[in-house]
PDB file of N, CA and C in Angstrom:
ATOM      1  N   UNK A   1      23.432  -5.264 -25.875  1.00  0.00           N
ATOM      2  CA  UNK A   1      24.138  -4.979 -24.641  1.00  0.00           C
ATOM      3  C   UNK A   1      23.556  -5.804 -23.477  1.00  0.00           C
ATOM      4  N   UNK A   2      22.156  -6.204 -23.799  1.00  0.00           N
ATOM      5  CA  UNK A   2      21.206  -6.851 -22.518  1.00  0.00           C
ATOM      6  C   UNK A   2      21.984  -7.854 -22.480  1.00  0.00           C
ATOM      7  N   UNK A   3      22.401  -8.858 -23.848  1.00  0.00           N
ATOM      8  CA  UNK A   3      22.571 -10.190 -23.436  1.00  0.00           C
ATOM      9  C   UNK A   3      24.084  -9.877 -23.174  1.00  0.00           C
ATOM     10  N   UNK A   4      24.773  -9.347 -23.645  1.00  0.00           N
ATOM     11  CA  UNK A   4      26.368  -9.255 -23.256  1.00  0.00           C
ATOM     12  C   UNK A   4      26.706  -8.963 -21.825  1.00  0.00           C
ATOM     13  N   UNK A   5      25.385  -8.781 -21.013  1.00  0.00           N
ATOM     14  CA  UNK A   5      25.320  -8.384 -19.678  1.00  0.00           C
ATOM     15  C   UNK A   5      25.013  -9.534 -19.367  1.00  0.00           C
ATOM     16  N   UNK A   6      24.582 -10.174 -19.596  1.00  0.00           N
ATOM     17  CA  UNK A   6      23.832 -11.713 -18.875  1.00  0.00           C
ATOM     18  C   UNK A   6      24.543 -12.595 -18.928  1.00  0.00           C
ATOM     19  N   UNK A   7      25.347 -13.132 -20.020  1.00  0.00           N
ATOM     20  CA  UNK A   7      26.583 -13.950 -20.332  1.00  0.00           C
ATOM     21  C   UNK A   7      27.184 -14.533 -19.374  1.00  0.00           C
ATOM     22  N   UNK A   8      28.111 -13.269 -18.346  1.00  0.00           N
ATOM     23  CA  UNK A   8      28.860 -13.519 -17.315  1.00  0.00           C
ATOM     24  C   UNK A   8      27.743 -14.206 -15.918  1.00  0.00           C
ATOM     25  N   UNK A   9      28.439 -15.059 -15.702  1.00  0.00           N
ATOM     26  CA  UNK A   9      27.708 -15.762 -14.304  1.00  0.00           C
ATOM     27  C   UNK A   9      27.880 -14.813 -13.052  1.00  0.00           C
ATOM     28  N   UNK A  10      28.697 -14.114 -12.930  1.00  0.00           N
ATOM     29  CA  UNK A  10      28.903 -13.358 -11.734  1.00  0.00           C
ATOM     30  C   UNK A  10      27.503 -12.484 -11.849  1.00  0.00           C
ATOM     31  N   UNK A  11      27.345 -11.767 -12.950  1.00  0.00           N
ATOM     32  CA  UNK A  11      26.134 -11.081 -13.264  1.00  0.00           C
ATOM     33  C   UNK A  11      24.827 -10.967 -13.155  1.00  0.00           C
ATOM     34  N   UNK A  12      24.938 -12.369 -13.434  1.00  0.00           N
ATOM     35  CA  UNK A  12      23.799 -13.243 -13.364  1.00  0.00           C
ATOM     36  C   UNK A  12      23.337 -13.674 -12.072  1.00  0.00           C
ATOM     37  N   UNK A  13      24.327 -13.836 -11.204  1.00  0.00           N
ATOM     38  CA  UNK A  13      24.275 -13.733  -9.591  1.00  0.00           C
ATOM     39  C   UNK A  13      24.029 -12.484  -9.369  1.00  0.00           C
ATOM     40  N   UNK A  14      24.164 -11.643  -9.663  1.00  0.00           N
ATOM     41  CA  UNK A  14      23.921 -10.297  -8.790  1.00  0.00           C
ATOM     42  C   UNK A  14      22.460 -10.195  -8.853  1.00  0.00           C
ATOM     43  N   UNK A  15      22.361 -10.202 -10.333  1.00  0.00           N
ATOM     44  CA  UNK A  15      20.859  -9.900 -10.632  1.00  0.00           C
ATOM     45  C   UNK A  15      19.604 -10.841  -9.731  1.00  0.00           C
ATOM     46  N   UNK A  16      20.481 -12.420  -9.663  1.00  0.00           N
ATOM     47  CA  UNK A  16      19.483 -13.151  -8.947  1.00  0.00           C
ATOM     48  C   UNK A  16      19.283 -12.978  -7.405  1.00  0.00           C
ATOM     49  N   UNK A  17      20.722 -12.134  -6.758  1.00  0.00           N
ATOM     50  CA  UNK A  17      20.364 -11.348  -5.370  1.00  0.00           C
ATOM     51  C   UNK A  17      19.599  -9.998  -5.650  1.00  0.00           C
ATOM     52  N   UNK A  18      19.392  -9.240  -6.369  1.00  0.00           N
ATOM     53  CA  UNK A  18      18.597  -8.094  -6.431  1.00  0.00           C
ATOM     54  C   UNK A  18      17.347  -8.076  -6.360  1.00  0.00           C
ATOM     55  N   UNK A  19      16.367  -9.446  -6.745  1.00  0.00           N
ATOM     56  CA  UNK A  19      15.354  -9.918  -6.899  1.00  0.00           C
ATOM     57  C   UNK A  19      15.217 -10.171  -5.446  1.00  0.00           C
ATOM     58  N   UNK A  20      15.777  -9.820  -4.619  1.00  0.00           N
ATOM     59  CA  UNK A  20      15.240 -10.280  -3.347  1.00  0.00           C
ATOM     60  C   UNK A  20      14.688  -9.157  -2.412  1.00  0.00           C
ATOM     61  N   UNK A  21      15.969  -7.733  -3.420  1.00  0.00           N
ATOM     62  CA  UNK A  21      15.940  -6.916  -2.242  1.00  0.00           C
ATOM     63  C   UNK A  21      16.600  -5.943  -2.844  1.00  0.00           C
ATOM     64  N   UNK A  22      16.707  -4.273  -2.733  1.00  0.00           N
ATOM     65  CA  UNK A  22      17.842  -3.838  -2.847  1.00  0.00           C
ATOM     66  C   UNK A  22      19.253  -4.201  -2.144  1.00  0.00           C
ATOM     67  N   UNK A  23      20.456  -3.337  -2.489  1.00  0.00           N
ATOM     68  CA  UNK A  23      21.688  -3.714  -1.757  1.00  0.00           C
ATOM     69  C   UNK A  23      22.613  -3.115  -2.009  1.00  0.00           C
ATOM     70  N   UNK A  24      22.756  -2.782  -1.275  1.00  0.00           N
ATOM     71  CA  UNK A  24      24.473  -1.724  -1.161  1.00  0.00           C
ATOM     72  C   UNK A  24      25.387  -2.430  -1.758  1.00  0.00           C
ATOM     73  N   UNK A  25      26.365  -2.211  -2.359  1.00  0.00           N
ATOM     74  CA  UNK A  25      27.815  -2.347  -3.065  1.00  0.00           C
ATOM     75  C   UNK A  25      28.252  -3.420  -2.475  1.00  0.00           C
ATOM     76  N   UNK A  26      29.098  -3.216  -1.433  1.00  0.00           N
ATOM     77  CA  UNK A  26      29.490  -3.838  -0.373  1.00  0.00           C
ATOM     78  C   UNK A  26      28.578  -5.406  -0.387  1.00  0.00           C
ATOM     79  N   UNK A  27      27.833  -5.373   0.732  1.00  0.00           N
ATOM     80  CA  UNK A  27      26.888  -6.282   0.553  1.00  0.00           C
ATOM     81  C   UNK A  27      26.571  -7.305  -1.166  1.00  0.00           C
ATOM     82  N   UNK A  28      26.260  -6.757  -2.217  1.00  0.00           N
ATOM     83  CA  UNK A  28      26.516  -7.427  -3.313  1.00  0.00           C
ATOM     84  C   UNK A  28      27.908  -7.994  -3.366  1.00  0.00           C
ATOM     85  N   UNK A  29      29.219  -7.862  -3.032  1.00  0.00           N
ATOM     86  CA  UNK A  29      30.376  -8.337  -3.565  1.00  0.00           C
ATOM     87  C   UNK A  29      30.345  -9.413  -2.477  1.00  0.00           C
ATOM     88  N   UNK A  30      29.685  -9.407  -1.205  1.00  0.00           N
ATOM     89  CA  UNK A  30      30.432  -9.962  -0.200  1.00  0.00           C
ATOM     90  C   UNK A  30      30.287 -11.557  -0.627  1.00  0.00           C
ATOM     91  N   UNK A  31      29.610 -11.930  -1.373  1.00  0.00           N
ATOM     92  CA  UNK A  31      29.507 -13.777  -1.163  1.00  0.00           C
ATOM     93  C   UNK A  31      30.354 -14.001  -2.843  1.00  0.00           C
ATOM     94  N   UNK A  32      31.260 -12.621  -3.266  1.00  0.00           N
ATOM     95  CA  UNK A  32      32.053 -13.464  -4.523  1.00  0.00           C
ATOM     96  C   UNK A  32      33.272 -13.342  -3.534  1.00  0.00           C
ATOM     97  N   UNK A  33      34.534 -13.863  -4.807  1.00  0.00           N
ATOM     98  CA  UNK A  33      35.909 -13.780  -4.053  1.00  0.00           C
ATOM     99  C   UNK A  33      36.177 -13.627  -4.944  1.00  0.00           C
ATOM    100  N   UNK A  34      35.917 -12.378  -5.164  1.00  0.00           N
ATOM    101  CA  UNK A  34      36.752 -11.549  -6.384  1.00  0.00           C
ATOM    102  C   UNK A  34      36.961  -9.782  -5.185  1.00  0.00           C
ATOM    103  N   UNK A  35      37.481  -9.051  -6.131  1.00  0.00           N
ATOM    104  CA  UNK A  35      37.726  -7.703  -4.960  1.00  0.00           C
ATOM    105  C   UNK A  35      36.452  -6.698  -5.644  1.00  0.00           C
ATOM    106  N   UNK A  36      36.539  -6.082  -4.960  1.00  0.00           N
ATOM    107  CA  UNK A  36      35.176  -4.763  -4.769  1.00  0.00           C
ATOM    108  C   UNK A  36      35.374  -3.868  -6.229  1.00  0.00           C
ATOM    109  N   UNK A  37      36.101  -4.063  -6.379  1.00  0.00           N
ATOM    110  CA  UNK A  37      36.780  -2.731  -7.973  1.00  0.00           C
ATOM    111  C   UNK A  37      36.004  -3.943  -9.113  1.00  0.00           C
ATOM    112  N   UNK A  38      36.140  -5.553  -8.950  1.00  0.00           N
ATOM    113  CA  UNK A  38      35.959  -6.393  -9.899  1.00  0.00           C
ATOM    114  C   UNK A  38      34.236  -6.054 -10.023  1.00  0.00           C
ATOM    115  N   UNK A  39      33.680  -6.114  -8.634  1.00  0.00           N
ATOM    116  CA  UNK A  39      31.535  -6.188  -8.590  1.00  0.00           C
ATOM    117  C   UNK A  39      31.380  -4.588  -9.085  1.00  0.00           C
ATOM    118  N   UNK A  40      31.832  -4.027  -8.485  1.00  0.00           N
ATOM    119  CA  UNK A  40      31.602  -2.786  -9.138  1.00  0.00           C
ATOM    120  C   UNK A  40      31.975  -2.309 -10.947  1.00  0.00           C
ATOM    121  N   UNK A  41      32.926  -3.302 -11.485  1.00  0.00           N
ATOM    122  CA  UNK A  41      32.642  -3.332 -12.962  1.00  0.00           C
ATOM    123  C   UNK A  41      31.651  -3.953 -13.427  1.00  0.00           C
ATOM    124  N   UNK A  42      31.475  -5.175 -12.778  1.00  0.00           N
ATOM    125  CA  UNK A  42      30.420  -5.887 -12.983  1.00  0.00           C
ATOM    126  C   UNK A  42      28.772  -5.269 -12.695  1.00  0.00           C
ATOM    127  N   UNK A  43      29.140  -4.371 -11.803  1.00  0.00           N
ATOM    128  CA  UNK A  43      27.323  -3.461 -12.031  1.00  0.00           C
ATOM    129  C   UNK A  43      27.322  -2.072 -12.785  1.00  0.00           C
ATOM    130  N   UNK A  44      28.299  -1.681 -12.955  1.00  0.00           N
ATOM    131  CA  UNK A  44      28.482  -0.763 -13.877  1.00  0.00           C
ATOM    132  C   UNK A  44      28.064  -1.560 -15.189  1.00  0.00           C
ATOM    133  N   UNK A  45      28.685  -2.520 -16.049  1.00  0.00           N
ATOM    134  CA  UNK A  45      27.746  -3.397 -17.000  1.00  0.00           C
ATOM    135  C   UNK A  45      26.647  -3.569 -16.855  1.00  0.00           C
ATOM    136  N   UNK A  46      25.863  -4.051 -16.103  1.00  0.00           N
ATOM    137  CA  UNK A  46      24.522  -3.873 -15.418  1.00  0.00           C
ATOM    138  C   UNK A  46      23.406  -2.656 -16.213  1.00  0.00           C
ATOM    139  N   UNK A  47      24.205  -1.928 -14.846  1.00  0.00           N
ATOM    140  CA  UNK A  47      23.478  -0.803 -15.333  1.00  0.00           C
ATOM    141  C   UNK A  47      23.598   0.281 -16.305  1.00  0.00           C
ATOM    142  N   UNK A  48      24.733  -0.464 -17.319  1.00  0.00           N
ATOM    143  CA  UNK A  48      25.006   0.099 -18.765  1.00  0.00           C
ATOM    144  C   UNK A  48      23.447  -0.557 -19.630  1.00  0.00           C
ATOM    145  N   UNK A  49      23.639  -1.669 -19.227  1.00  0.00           N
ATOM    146  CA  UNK A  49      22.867  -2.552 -19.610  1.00  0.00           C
ATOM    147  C   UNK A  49      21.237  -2.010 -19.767  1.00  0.00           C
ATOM    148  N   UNK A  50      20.996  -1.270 -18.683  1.00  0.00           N
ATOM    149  CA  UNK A  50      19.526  -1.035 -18.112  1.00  0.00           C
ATOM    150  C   UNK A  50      18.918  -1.731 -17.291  1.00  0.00           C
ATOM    151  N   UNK A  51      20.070  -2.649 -16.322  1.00  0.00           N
ATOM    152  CA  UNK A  51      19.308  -4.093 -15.934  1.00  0.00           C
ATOM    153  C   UNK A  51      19.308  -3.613 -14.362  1.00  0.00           C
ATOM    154  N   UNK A  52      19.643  -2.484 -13.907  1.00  0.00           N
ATOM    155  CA  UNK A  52      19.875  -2.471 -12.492  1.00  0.00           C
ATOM    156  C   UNK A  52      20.019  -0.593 -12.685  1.00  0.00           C
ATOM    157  N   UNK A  53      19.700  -0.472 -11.268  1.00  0.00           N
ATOM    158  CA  UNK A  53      20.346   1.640 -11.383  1.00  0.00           C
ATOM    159  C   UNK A  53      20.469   1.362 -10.038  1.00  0.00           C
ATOM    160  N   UNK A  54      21.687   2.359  -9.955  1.00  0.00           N
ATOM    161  CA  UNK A  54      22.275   2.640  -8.714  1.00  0.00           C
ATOM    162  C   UNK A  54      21.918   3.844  -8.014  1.00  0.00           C
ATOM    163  N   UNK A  55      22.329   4.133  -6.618  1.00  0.00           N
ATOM    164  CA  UNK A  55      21.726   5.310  -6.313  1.00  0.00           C
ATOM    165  C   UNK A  55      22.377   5.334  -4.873  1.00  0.00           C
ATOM    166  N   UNK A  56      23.052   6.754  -4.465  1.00  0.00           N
ATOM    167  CA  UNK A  56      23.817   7.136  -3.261  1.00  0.00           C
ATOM    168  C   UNK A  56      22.742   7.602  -2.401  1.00  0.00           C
ATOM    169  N   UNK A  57      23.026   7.169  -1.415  1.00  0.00           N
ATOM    170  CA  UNK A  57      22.354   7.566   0.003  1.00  0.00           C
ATOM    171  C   UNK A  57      23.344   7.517   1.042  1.00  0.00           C
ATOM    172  N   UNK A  58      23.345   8.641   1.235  1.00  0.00           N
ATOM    173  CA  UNK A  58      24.686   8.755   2.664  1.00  0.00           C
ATOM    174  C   UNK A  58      26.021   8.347   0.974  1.00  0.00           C
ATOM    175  N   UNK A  59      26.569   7.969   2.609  1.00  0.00           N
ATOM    176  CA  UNK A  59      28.052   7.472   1.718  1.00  0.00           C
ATOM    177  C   UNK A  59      27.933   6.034   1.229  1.00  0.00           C
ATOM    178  N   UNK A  60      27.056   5.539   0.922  1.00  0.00           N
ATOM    179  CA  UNK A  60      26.460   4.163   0.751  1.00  0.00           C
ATOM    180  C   UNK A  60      26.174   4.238  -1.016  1.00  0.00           C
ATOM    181  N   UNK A  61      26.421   3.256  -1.893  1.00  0.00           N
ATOM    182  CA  UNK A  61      25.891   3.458  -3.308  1.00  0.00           C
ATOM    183  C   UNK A  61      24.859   1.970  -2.936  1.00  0.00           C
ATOM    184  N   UNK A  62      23.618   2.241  -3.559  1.00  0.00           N
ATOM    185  CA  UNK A  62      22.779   1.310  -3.243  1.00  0.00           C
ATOM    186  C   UNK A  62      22.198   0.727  -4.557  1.00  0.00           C
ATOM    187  N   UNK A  63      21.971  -0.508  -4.789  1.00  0.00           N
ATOM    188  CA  UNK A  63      21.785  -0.857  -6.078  1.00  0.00           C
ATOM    189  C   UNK A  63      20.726  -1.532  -6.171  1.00  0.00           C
ATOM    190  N   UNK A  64      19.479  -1.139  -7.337  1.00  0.00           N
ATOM    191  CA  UNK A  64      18.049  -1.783  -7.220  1.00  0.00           C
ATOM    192  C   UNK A  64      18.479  -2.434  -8.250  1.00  0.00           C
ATOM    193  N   UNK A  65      17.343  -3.470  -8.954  1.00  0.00           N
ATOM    194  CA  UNK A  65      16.799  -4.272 -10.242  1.00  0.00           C
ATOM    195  C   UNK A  65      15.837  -3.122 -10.892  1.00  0.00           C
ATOM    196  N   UNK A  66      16.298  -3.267 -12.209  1.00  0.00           N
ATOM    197  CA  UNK A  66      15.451  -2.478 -12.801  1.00  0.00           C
ATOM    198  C   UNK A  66      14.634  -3.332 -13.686  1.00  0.00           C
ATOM    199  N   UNK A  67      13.344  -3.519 -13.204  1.00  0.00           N
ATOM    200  CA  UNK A  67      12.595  -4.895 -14.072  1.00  0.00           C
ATOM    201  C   UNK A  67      12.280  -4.649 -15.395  1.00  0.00           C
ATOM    202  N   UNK A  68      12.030  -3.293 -15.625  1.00  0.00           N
ATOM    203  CA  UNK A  68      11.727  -3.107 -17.345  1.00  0.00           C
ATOM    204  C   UNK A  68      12.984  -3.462 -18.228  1.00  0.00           C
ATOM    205  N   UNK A  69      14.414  -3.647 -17.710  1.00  0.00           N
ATOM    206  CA  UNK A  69      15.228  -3.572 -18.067  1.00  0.00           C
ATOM    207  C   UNK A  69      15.436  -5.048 -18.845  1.00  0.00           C
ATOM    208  N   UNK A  70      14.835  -6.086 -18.641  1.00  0.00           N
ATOM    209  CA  UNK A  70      14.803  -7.266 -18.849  1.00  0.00           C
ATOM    210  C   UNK A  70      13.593  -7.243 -19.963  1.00  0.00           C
ATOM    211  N   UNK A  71      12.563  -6.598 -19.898  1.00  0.00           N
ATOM    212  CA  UNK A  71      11.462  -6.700 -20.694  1.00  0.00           C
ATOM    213  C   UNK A  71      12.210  -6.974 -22.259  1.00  0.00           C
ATOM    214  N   UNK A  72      12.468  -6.290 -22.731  1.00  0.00           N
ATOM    215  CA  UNK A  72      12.873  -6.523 -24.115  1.00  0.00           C
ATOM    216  C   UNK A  72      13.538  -7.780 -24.312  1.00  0.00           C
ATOM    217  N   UNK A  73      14.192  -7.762 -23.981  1.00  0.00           N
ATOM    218  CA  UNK A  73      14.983  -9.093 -24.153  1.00  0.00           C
ATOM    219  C   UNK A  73      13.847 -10.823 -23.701  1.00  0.00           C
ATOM    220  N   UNK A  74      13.401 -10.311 -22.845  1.00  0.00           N
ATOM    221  CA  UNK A  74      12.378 -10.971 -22.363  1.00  0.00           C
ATOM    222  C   UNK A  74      11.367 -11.331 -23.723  1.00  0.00           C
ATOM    223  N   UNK A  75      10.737 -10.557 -24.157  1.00  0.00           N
ATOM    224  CA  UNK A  75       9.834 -10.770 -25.487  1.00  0.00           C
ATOM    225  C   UNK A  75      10.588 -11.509 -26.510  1.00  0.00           C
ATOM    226  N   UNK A  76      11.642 -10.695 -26.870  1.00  0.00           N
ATOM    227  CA  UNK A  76      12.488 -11.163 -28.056  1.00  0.00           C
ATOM    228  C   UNK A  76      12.586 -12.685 -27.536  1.00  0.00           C
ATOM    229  N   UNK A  77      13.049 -13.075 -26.762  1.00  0.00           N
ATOM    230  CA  UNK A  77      13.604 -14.793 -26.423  1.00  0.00           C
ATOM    231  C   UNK A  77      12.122 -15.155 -26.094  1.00  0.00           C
ATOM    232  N   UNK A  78      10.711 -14.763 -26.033  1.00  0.00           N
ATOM    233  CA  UNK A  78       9.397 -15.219 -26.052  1.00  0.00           C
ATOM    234  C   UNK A  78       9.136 -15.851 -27.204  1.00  0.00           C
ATOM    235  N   UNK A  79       9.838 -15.441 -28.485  1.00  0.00           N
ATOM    236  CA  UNK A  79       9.584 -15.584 -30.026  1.00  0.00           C
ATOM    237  C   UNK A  79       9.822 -17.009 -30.149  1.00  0.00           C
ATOM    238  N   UNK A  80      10.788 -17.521 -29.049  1.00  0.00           N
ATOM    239  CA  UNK A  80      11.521 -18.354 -29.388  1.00  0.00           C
ATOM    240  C   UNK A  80      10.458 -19.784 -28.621  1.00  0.00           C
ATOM    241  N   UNK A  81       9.345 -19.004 -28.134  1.00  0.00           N
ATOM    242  CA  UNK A  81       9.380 -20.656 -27.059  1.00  0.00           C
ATOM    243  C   UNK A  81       9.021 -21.900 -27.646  1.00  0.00           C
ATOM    244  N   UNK A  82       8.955 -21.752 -28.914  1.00  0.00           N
ATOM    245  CA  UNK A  82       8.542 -23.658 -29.409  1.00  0.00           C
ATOM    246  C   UNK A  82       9.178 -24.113 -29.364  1.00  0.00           C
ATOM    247  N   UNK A  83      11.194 -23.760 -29.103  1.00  0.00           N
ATOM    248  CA  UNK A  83      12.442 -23.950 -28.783  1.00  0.00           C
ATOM    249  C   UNK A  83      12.457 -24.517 -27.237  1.00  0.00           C
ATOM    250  N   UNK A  84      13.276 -25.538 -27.527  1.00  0.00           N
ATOM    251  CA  UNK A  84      13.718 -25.816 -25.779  1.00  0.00           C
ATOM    252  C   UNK A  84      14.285 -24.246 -24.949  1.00  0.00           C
ATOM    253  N   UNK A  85      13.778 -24.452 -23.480  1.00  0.00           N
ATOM    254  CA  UNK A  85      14.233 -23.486 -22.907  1.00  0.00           C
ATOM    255  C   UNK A  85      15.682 -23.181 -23.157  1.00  0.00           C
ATOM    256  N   UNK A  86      16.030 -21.769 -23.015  1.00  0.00           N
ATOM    257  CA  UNK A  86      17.555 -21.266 -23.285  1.00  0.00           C
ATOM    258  C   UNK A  86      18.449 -21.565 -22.053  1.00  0.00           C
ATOM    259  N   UNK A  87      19.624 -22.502 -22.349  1.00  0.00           N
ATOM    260  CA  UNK A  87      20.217 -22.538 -21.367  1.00  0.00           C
ATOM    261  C   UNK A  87      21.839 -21.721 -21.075  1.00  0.00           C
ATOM    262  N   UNK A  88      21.625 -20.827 -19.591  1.00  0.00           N
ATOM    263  CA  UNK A  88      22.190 -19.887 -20.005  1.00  0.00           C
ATOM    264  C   UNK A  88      23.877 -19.489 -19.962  1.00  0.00           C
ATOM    265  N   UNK A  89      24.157 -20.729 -19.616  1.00  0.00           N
ATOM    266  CA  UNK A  89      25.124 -21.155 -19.423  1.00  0.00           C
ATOM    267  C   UNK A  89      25.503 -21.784 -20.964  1.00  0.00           C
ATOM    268  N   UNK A  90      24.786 -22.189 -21.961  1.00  0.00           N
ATOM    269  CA  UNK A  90      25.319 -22.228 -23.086  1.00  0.00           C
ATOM    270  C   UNK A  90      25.424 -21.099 -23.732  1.00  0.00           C
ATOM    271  N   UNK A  91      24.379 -20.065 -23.515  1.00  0.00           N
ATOM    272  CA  UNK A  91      24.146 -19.136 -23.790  1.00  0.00           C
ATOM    273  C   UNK A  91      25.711 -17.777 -24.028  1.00  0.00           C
ATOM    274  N   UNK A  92      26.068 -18.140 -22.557  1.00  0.00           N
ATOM    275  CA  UNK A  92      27.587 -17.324 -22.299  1.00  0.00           C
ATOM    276  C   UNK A  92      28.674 -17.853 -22.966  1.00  0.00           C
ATOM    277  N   UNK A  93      28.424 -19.499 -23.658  1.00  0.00           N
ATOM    278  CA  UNK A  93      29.259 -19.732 -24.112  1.00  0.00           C
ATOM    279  C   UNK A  93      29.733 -19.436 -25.634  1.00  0.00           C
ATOM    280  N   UNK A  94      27.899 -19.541 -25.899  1.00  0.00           N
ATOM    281  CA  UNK A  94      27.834 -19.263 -27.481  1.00  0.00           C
ATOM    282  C   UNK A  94      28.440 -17.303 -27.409  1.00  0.00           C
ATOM    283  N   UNK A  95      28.333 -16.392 -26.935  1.00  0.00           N
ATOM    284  CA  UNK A  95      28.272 -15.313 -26.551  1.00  0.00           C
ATOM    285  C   UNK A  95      29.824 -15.032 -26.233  1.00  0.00           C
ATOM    286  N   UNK A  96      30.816 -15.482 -25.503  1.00  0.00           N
ATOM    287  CA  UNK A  96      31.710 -15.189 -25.722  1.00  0.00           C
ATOM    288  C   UNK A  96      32.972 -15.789 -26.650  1.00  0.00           C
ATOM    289  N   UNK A  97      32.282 -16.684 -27.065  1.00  0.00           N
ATOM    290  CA  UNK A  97      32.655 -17.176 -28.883  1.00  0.00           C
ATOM    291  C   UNK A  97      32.373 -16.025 -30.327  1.00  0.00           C
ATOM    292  N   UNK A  98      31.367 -15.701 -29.971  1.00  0.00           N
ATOM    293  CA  UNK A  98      30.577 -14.582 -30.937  1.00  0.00           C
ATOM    294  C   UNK A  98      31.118 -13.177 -31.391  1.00  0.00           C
ATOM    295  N   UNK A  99      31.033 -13.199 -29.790  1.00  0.00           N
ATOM    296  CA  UNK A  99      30.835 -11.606 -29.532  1.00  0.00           C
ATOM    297  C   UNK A  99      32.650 -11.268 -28.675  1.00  0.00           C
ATOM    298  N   UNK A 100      33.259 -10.105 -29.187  1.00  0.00           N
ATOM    299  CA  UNK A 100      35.177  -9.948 -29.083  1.00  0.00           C
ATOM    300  C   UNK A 100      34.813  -9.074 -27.394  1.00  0.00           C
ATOM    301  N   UNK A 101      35.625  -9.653 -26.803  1.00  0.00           N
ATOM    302  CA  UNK A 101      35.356  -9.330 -25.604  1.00  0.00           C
ATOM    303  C   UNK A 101      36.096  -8.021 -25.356  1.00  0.00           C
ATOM    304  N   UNK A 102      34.998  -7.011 -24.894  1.00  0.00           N
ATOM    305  CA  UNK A 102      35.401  -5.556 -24.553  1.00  0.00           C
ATOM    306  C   UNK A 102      35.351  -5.077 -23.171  1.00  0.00           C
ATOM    307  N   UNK A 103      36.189  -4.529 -23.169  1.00  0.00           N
ATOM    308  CA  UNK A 103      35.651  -3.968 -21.625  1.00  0.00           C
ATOM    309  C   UNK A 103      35.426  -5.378 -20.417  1.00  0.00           C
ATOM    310  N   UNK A 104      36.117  -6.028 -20.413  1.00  0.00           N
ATOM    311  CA  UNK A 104      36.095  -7.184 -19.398  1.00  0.00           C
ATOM    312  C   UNK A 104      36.635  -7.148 -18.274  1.00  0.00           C
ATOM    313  N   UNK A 105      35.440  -7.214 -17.592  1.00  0.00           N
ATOM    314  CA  UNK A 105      35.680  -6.471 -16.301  1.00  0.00           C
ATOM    315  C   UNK A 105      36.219  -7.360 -15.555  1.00  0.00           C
ATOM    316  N   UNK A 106      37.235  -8.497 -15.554  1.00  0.00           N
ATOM    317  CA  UNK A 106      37.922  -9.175 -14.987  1.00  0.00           C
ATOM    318  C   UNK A 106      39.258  -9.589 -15.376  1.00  0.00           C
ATOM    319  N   UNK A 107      39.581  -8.397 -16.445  1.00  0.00           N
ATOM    320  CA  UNK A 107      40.417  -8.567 -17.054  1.00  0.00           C
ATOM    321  C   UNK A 107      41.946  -7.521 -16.105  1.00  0.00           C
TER     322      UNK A 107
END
């Protein structure tokens, strides 16, 4: 589920704004141009994933990085390093060749 979360580039952007900071809903969608129903599938995967948890304050849903959430996956692709680095953009490609696309949250 980790890597079927990582695949998508939008995702992969979120995660690389979360590393900065937490962030409200809102705020995460604002630099795609996609609509708010689309980021919000997209962190719902996420945090299906284990890669992020959300959390209401006020009327606000606020969304952290969850760093253990990466650990596993992290080791497993460690196995690999006598391998050229993974690139992850081939990665999504090999991945949605592979793997029958469910639940696509841009669909």
């Amino acid at each position: 589920m980790i890597f079927s979360a990582l695949a998508d580039p939008t995702r992969r952007a979120i995660l690389a704004m979360l590393l900065e900071d937490d962030m409200a809903v809102t705020d995460v969608a604002a630099p795609f141009q996609v609509s708010l129903a689309a980021i919000s599938k997209h962190l719902a995967v996420l945090a299906g994933a284990g890669l992020i948890r959300q959390e209401r304050r006020g009327r606000i849903i606020w969304c952290k990085l969850e760093p253990d959430g990466l650990r596993s996956a992290s080791v497993w692709m460690q196995g690999f390093g006598q391998f050229e680095p993974v690139d992850l953009d081939d990665f999504e490609r090999f991945l949605r060749d592979a793997l029958p696309l469910i639940g696509d949250p841009e669909a």
